[in-house]
C-alpha atoms as a PDB file:
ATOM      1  CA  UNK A   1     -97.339  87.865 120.485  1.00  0.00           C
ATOM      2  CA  UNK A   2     -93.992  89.373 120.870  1.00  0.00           C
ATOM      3  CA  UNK A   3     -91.490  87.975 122.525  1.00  0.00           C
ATOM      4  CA  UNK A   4     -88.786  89.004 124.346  1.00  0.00           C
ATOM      5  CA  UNK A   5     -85.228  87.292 125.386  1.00  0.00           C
ATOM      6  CA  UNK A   6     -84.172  87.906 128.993  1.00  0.00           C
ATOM      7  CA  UNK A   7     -80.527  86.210 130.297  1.00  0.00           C
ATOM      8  CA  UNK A   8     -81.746  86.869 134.196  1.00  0.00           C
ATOM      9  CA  UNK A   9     -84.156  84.872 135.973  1.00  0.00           C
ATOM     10  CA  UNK A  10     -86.998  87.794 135.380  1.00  0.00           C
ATOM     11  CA  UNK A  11     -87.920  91.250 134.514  1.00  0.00           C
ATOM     12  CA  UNK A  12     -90.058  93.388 135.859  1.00  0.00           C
ATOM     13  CA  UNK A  13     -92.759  93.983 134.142  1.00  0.00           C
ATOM     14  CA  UNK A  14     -93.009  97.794 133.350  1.00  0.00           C
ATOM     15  CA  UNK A  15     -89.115  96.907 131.617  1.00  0.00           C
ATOM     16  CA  UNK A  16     -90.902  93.720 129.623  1.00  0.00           C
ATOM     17  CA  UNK A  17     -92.921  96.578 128.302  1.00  0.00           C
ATOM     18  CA  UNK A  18     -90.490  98.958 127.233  1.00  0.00           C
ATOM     19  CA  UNK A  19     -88.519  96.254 125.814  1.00  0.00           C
ATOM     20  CA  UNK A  20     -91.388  95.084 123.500  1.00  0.00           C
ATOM     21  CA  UNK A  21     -91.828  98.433 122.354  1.00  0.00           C
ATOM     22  CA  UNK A  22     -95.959  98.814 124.013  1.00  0.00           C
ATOM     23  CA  UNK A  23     -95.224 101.686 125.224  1.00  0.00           C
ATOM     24  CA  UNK A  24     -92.914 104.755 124.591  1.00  0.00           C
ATOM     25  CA  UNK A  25     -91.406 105.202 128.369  1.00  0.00           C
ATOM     26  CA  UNK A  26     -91.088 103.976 131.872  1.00  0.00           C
ATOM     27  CA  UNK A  27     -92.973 106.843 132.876  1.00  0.00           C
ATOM     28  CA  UNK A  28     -95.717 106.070 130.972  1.00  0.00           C
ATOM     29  CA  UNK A  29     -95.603 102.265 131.889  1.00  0.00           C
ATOM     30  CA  UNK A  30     -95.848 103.227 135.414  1.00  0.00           C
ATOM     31  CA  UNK A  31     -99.264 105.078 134.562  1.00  0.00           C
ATOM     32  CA  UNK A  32    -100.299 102.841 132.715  1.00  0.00           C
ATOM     33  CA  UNK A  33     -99.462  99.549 135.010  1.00  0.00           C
ATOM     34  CA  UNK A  34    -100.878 101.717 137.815  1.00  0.00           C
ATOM     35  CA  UNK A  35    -104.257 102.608 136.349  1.00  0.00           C
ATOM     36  CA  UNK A  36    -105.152  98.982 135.528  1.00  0.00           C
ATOM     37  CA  UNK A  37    -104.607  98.847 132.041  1.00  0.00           C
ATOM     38  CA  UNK A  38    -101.983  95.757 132.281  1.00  0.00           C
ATOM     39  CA  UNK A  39    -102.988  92.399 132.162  1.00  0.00           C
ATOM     40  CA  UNK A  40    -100.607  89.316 133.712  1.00  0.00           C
ATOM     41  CA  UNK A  41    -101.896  86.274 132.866  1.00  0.00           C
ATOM     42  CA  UNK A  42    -105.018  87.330 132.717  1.00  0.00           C
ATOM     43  CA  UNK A  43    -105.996  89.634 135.294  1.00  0.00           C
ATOM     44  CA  UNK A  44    -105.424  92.908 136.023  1.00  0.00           C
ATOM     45  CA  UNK A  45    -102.108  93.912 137.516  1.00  0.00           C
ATOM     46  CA  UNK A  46    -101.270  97.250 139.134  1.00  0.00           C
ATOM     47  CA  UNK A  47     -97.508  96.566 140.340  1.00  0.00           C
ATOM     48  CA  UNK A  48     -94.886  97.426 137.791  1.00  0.00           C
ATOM     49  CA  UNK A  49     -92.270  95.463 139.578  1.00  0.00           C
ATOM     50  CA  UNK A  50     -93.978  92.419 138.996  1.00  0.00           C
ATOM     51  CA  UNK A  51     -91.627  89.673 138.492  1.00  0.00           C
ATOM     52  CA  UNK A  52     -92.026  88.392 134.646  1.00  0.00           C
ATOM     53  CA  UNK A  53     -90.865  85.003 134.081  1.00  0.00           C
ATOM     54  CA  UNK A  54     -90.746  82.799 130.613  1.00  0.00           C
ATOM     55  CA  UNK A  55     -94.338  81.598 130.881  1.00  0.00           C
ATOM     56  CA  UNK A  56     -95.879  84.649 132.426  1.00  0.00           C
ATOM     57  CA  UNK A  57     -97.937  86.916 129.386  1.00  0.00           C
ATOM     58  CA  UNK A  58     -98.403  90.917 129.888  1.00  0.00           C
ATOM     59  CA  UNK A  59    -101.077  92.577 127.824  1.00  0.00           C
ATOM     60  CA  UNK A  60    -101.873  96.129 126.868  1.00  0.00           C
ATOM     61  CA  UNK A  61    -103.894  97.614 124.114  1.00  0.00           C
ATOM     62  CA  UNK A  62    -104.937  93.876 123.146  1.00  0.00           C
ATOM     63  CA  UNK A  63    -101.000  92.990 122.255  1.00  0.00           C
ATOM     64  CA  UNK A  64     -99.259  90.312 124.228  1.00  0.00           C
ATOM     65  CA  UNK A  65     -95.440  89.925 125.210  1.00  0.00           C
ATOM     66  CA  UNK A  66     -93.877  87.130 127.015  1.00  0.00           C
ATOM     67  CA  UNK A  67     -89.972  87.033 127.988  1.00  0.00           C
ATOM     68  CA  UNK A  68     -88.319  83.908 127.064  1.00  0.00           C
ATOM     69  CA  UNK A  69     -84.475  82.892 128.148  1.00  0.00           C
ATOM     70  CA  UNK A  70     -81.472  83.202 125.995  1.00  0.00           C
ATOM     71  CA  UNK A  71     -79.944  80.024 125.157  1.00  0.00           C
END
């Protein structure tokens, strides 16, 4: 699982992406987050502003990320 240090409250989750390197743009998070290939927690998630919190895990292409806070 990668793992990815945040110093605000969230990010959104097509930026969690991106930031753990899953995919190569935000263009191509949004079609990906918007043709149901992004899993929150879980289930299925379609909205790429979704508000990722330490806790929360995204995952695409059977590779996980979670955001965790900076110290």
């Amino acid at each position: 699982m990668k793992t990815i240090m945040i110093a605000t409250e969230f990010v959104k989750l097509q930026d969690l992406l991106k930031l753990a390197n899953l995919v190569s743009s935000g263009g191509e998070a949004k079609e990906r987050i918007q043709a149901g290939e992004v899993a929150v927690n879980g289930e299925i998630c379609t909205q790429r502003g979704k508000k990722m919190r330490p806790g929360d895990v995204a995952r695409i292409d059977g590779q996980d990320c979670t955001p965790f806070y900076a110290d």
